[in-house]
PDB file of N, CA and C in Angstrom:
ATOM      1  N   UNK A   1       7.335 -14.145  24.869  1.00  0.00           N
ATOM      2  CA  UNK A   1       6.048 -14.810  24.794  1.00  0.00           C
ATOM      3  C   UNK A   1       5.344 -14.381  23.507  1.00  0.00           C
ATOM      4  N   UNK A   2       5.245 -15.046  22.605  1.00  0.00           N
ATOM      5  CA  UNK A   2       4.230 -15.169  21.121  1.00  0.00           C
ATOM      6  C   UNK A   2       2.758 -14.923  21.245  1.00  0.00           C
ATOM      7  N   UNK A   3       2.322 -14.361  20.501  1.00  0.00           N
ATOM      8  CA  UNK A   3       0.943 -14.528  20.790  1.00  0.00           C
ATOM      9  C   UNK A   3       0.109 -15.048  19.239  1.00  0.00           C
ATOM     10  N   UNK A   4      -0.953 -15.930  19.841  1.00  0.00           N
ATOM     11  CA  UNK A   4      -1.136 -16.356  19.043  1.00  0.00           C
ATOM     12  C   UNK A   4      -2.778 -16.179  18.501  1.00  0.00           C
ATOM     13  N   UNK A   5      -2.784 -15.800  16.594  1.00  0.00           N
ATOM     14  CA  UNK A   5      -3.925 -15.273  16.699  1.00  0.00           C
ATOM     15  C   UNK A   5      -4.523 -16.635  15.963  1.00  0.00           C
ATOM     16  N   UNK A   6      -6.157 -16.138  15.776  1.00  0.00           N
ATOM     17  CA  UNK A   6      -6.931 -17.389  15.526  1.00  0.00           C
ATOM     18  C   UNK A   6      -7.414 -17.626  14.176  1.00  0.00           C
ATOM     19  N   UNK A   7      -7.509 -18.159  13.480  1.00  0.00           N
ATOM     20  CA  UNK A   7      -7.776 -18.703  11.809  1.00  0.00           C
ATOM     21  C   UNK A   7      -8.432 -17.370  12.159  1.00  0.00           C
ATOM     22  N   UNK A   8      -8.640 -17.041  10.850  1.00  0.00           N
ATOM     23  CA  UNK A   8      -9.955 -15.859  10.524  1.00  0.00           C
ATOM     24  C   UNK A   8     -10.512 -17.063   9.468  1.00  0.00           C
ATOM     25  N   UNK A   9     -11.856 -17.081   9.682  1.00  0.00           N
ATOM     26  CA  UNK A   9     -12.827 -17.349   8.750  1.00  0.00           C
ATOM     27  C   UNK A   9     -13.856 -16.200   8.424  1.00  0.00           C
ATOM     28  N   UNK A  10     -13.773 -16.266   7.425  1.00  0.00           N
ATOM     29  CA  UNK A  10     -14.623 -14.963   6.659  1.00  0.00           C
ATOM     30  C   UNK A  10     -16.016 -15.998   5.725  1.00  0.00           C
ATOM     31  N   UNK A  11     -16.148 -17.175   6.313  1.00  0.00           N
ATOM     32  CA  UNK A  11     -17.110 -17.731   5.863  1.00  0.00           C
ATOM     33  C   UNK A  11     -18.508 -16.553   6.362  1.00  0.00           C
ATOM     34  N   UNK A  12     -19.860 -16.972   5.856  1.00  0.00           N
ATOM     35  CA  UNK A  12     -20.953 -15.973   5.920  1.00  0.00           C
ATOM     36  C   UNK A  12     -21.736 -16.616   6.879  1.00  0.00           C
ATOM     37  N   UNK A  13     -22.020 -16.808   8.227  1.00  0.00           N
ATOM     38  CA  UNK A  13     -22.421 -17.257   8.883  1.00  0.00           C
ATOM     39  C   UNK A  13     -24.556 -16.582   9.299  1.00  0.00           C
ATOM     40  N   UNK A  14     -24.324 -15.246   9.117  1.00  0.00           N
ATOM     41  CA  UNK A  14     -25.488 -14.704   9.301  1.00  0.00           C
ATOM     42  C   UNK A  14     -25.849 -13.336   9.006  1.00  0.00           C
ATOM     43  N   UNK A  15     -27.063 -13.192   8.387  1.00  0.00           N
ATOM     44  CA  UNK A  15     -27.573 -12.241   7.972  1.00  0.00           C
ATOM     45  C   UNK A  15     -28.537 -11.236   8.267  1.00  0.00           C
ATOM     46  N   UNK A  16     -28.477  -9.721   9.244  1.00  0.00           N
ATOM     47  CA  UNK A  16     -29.314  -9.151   9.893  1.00  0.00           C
ATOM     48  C   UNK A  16     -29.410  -7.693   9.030  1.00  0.00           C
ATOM     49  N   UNK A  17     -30.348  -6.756   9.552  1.00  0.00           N
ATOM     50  CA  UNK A  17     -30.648  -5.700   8.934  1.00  0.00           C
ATOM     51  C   UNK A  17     -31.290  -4.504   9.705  1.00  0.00           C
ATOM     52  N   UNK A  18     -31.292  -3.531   9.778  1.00  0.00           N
ATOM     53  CA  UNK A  18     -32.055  -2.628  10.835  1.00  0.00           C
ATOM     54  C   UNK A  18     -32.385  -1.262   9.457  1.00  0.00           C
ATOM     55  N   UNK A  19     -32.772  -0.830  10.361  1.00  0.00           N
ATOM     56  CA  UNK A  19     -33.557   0.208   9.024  1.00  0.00           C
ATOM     57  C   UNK A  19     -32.583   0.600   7.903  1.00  0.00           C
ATOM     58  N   UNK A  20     -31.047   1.312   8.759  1.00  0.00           N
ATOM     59  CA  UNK A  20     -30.019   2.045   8.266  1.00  0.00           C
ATOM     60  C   UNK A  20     -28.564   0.763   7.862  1.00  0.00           C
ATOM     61  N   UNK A  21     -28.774  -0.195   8.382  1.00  0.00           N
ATOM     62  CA  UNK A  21     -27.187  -0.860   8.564  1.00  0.00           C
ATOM     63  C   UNK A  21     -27.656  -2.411   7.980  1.00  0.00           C
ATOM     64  N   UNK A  22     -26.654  -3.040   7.389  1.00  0.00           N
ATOM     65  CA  UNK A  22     -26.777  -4.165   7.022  1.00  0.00           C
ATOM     66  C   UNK A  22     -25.693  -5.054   8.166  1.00  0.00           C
ATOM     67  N   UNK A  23     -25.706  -6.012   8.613  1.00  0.00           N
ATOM     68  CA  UNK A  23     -24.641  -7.174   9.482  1.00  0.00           C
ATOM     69  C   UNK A  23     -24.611  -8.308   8.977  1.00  0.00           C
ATOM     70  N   UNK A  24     -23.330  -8.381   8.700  1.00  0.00           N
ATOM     71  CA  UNK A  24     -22.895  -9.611   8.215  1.00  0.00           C
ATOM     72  C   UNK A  24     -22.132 -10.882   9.698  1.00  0.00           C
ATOM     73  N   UNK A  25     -22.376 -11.543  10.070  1.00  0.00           N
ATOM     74  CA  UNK A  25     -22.062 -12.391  11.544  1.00  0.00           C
ATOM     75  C   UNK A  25     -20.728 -13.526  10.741  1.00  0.00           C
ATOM     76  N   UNK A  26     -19.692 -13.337  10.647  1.00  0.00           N
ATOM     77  CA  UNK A  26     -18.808 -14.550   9.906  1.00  0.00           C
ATOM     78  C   UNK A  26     -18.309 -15.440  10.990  1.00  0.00           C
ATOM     79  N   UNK A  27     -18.147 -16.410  10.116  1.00  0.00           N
ATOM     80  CA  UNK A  27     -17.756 -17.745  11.033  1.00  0.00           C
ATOM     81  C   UNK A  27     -16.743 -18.156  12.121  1.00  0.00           C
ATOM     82  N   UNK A  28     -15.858 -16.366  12.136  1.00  0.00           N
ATOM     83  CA  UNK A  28     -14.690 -16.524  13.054  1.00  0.00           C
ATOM     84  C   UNK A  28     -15.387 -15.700  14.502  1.00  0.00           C
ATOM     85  N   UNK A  29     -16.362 -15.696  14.453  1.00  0.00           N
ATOM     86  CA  UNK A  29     -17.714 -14.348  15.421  1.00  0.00           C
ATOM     87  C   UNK A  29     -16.792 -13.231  15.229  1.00  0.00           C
ATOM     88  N   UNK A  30     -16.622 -12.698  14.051  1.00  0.00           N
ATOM     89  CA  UNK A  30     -16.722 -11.225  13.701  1.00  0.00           C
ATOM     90  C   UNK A  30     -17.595 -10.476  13.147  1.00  0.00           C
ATOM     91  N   UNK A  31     -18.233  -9.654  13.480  1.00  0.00           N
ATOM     92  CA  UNK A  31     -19.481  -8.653  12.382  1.00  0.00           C
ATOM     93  C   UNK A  31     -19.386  -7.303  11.977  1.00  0.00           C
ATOM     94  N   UNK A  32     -19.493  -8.020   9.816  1.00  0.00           N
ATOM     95  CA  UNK A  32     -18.792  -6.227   9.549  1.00  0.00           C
ATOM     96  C   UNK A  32     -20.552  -5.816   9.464  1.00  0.00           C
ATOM     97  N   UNK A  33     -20.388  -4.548   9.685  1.00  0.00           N
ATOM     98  CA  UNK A  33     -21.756  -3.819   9.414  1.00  0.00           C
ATOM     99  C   UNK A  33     -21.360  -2.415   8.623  1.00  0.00           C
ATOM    100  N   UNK A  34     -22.498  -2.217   7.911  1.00  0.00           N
ATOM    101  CA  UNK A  34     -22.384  -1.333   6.601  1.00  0.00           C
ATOM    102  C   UNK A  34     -23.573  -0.592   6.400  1.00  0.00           C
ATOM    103  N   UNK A  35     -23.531   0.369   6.154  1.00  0.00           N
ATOM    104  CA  UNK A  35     -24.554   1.555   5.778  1.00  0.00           C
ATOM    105  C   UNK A  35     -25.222   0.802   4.551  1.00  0.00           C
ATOM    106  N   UNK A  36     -26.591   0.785   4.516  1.00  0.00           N
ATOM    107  CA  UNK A  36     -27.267   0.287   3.798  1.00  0.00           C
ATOM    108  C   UNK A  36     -27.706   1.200   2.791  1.00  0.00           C
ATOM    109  N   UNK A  37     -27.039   2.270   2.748  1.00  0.00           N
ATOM    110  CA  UNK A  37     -27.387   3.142   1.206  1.00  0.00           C
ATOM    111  C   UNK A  37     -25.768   3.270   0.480  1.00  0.00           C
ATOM    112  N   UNK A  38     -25.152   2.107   0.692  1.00  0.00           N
ATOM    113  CA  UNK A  38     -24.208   1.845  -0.384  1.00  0.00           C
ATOM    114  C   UNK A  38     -24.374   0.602  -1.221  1.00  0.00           C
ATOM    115  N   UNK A  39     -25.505   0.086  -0.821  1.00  0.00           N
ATOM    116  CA  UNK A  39     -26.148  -0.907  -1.375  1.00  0.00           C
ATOM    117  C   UNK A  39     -27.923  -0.197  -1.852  1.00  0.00           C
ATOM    118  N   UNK A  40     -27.997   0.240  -3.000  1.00  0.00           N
ATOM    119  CA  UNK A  40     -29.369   0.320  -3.151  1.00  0.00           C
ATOM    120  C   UNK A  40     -30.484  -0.430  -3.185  1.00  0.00           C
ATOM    121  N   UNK A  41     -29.899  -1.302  -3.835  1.00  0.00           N
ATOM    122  CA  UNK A  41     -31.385  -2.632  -4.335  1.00  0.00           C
ATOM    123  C   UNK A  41     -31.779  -3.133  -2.878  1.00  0.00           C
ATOM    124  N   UNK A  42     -30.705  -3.517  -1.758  1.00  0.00           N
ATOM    125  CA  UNK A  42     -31.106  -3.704  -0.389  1.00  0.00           C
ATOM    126  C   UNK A  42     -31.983  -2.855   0.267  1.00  0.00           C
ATOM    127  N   UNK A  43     -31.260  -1.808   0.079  1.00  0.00           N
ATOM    128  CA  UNK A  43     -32.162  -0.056   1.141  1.00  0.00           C
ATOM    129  C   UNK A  43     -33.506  -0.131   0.353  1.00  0.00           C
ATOM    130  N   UNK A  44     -33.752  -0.259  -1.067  1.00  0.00           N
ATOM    131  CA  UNK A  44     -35.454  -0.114  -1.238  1.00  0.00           C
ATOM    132  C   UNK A  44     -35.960  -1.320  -1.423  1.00  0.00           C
ATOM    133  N   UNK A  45     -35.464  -2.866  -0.951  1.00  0.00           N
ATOM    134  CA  UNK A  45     -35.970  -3.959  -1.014  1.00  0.00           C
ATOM    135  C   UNK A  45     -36.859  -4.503   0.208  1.00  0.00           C
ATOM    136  N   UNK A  46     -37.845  -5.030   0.493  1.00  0.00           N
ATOM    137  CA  UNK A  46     -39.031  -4.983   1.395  1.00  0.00           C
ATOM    138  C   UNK A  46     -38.120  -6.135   2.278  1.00  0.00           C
ATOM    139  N   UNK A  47     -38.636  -6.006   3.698  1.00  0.00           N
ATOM    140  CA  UNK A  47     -38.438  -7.317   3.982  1.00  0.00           C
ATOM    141  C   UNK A  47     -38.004  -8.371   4.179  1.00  0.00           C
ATOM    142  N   UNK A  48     -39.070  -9.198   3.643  1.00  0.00           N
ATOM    143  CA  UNK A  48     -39.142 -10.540   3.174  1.00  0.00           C
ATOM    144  C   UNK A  48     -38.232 -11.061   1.812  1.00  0.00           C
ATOM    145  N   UNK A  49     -37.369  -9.605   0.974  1.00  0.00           N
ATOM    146  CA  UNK A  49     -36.593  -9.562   0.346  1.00  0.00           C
ATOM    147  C   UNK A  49     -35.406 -10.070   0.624  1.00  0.00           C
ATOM    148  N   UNK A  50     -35.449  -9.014   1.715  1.00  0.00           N
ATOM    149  CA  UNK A  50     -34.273  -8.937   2.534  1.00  0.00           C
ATOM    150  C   UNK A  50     -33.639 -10.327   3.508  1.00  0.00           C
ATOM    151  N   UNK A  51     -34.842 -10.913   4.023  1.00  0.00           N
ATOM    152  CA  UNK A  51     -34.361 -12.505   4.755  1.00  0.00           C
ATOM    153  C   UNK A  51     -34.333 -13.138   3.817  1.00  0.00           C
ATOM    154  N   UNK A  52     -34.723 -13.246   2.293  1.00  0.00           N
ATOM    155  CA  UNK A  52     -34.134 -14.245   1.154  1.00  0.00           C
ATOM    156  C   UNK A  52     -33.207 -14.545   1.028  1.00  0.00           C
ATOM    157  N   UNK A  53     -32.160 -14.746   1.644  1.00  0.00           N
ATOM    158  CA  UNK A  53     -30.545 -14.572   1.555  1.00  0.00           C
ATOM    159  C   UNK A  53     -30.411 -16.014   1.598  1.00  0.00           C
ATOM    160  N   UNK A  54     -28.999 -16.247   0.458  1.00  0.00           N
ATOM    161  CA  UNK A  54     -28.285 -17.799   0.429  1.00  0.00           C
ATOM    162  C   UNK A  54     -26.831 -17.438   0.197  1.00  0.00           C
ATOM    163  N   UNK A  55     -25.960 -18.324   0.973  1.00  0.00           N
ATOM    164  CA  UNK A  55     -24.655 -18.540   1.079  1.00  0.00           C
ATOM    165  C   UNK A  55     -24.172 -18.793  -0.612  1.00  0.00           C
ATOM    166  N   UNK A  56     -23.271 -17.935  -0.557  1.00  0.00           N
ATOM    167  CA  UNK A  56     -22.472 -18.780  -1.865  1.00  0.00           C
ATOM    168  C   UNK A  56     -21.167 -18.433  -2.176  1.00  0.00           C
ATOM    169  N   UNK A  57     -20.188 -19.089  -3.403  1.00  0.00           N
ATOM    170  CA  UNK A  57     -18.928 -18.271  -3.320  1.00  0.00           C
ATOM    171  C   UNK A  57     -18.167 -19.273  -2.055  1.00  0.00           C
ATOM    172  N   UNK A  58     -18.707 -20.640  -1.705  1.00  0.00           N
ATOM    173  CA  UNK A  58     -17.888 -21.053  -1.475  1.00  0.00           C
ATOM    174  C   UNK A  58     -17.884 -21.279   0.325  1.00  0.00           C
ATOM    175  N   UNK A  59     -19.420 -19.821   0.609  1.00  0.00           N
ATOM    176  CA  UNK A  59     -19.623 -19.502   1.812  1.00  0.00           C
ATOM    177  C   UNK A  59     -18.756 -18.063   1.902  1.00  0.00           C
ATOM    178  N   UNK A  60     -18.240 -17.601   1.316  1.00  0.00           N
ATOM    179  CA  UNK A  60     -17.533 -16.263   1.120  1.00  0.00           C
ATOM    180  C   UNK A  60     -18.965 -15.208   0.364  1.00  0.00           C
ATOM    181  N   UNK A  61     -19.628 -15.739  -0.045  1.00  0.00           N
ATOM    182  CA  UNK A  61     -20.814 -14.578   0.174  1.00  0.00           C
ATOM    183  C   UNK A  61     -22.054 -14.702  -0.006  1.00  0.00           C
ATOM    184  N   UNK A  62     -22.759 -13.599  -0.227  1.00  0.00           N
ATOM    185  CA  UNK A  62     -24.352 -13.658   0.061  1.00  0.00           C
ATOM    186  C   UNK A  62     -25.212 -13.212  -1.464  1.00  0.00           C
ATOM    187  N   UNK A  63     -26.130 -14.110  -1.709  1.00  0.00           N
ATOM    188  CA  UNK A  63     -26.922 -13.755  -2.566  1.00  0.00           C
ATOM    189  C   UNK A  63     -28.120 -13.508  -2.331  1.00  0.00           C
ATOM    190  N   UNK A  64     -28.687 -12.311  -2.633  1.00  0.00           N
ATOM    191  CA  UNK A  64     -30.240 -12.480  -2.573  1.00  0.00           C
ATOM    192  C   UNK A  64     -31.126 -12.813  -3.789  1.00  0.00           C
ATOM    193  N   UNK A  65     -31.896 -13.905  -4.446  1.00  0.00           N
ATOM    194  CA  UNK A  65     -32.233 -14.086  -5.644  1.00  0.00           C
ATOM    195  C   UNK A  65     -33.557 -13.244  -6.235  1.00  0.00           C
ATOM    196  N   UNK A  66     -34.539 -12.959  -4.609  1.00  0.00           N
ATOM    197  CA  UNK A  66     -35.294 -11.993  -5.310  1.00  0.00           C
ATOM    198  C   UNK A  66     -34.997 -10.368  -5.980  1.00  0.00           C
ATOM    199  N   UNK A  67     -33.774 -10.393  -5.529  1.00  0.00           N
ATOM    200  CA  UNK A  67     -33.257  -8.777  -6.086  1.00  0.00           C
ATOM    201  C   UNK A  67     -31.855  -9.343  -7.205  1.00  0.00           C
ATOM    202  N   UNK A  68     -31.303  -9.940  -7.208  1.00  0.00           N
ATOM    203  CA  UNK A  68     -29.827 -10.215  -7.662  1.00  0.00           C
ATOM    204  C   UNK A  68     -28.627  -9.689  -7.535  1.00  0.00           C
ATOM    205  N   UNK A  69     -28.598  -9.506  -5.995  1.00  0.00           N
ATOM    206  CA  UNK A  69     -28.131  -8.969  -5.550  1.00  0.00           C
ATOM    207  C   UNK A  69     -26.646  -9.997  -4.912  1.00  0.00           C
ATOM    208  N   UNK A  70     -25.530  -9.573  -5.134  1.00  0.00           N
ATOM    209  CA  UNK A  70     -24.611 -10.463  -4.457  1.00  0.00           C
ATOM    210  C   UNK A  70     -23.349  -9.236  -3.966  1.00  0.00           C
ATOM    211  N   UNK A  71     -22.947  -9.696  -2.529  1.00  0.00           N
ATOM    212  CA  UNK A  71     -22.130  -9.446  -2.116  1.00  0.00           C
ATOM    213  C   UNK A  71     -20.844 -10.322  -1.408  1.00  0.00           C
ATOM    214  N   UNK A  72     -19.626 -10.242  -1.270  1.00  0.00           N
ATOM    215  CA  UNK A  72     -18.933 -10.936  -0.740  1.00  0.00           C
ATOM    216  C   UNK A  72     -18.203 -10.291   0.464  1.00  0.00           C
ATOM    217  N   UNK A  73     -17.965 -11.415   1.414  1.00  0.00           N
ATOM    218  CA  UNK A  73     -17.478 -11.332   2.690  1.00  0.00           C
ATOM    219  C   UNK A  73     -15.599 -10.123   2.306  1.00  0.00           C
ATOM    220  N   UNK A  74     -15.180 -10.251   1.019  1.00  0.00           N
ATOM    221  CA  UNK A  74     -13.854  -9.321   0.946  1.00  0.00           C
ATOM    222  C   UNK A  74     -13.873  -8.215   0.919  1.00  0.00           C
ATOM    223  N   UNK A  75     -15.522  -8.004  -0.050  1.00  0.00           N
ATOM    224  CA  UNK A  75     -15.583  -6.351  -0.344  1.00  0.00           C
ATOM    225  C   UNK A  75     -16.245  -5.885   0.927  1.00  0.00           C
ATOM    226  N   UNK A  76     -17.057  -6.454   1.766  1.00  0.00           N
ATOM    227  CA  UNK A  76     -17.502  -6.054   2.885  1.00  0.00           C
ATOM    228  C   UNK A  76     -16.302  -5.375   3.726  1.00  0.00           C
ATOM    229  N   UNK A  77     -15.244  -6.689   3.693  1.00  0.00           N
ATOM    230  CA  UNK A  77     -14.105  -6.203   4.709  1.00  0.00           C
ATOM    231  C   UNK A  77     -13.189  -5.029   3.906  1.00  0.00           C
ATOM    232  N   UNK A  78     -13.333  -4.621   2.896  1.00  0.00           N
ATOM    233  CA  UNK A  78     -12.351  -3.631   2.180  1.00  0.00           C
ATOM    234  C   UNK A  78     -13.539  -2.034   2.430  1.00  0.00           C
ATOM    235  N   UNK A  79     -14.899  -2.187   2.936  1.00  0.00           N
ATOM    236  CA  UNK A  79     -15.596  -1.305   2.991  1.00  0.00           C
ATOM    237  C   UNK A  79     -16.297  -0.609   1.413  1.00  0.00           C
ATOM    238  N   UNK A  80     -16.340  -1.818   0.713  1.00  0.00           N
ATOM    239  CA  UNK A  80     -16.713  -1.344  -1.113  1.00  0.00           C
ATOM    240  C   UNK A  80     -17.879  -2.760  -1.263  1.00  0.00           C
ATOM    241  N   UNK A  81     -18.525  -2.584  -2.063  1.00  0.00           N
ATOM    242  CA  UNK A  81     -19.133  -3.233  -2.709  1.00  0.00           C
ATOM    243  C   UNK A  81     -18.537  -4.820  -3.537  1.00  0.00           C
ATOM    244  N   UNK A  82     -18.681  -5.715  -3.573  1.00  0.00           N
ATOM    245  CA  UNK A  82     -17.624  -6.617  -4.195  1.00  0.00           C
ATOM    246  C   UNK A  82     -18.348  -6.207  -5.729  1.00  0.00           C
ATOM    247  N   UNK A  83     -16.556  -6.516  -6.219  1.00  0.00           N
ATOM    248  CA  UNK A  83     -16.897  -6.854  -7.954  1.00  0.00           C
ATOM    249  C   UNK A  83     -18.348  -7.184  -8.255  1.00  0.00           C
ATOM    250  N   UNK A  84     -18.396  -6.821  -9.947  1.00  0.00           N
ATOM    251  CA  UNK A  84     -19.410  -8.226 -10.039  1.00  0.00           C
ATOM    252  C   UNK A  84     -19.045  -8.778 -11.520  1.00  0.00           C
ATOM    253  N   UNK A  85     -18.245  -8.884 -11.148  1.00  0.00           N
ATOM    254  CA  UNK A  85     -17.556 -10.043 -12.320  1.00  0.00           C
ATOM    255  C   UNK A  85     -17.468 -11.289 -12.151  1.00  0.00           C
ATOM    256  N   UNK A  86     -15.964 -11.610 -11.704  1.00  0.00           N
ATOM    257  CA  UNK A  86     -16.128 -13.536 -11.782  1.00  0.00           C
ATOM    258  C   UNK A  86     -17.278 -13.830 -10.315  1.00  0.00           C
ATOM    259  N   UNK A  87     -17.069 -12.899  -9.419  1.00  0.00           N
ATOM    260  CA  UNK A  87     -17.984 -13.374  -8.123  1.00  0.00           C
ATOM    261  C   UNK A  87     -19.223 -13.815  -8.318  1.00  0.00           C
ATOM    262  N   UNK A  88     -19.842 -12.859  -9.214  1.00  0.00           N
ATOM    263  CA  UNK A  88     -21.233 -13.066  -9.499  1.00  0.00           C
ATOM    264  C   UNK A  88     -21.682 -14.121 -10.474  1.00  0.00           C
ATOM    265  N   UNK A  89     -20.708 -14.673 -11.190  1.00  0.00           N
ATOM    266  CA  UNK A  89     -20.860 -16.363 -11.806  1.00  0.00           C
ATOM    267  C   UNK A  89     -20.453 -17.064 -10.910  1.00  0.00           C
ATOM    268  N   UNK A  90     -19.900 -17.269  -9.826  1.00  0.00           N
ATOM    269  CA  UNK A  90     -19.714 -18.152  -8.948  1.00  0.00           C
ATOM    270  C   UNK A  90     -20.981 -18.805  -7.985  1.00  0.00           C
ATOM    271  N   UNK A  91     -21.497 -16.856  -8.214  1.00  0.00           N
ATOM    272  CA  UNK A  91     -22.656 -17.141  -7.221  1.00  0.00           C
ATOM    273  C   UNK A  91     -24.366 -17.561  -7.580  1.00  0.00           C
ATOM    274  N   UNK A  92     -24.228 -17.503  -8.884  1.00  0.00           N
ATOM    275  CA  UNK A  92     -25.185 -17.930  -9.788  1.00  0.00           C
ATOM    276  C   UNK A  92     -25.313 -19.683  -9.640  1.00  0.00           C
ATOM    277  N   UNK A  93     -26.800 -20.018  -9.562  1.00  0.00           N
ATOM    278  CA  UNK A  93     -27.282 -21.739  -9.741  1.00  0.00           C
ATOM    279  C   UNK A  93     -26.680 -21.996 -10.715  1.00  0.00           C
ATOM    280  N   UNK A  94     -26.090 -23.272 -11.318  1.00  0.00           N
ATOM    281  CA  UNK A  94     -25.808 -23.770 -12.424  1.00  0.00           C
ATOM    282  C   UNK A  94     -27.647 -24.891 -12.987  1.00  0.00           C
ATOM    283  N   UNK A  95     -27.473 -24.241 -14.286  1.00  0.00           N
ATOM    284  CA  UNK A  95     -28.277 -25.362 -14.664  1.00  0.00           C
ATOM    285  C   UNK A  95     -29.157 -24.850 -15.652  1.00  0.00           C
TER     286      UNK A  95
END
């Protein structure tokens, strides 16, 4: 008997926060959560900073524009910070 597992989508479905931990909710209902002092600009960003969040990357990650802050759903799952090389032109407005 096979067993059979289910697409993983690592799309970015939702974005939560508690004093210490950041949660990421992805589209397959998995949630990575992460110490929020491996992210600085998040840990001293207010708020209303913090719910600024937009999908990007395809839906593979999160930008916040009042900080410039971008992370992606890979480096979350590798437990690091994502690049910020090609990710972070992906995740940039054109125009």
């Amino acid at each position: 008997m096979g067993i059979l597992a289910l697409a993983a989508d690592e799309r970015v479905k939702g974005v939560n926060f508690t004093e210490d931990t950041l949660s990421v909710d992805l589209m397959d209902g998995r949630t990575i959560t992460v110490p929020l002092t491996w992210y600085p600009s998040l840990r001293h960003a207010t708020p209303h900073q913090l719910q600024n969040w937009e999908s990007c990357g395809g839906g593979y990650g999160i930008h916040w524009p009042d900080l410039d802050e971008h992370l992606s759903t890979e480096g979350l799952l590798r437990g690091a910070p994502a690049p910020r090389t090609q990710f972070v032109q992906e995740c940039r407005p054109q125009g």
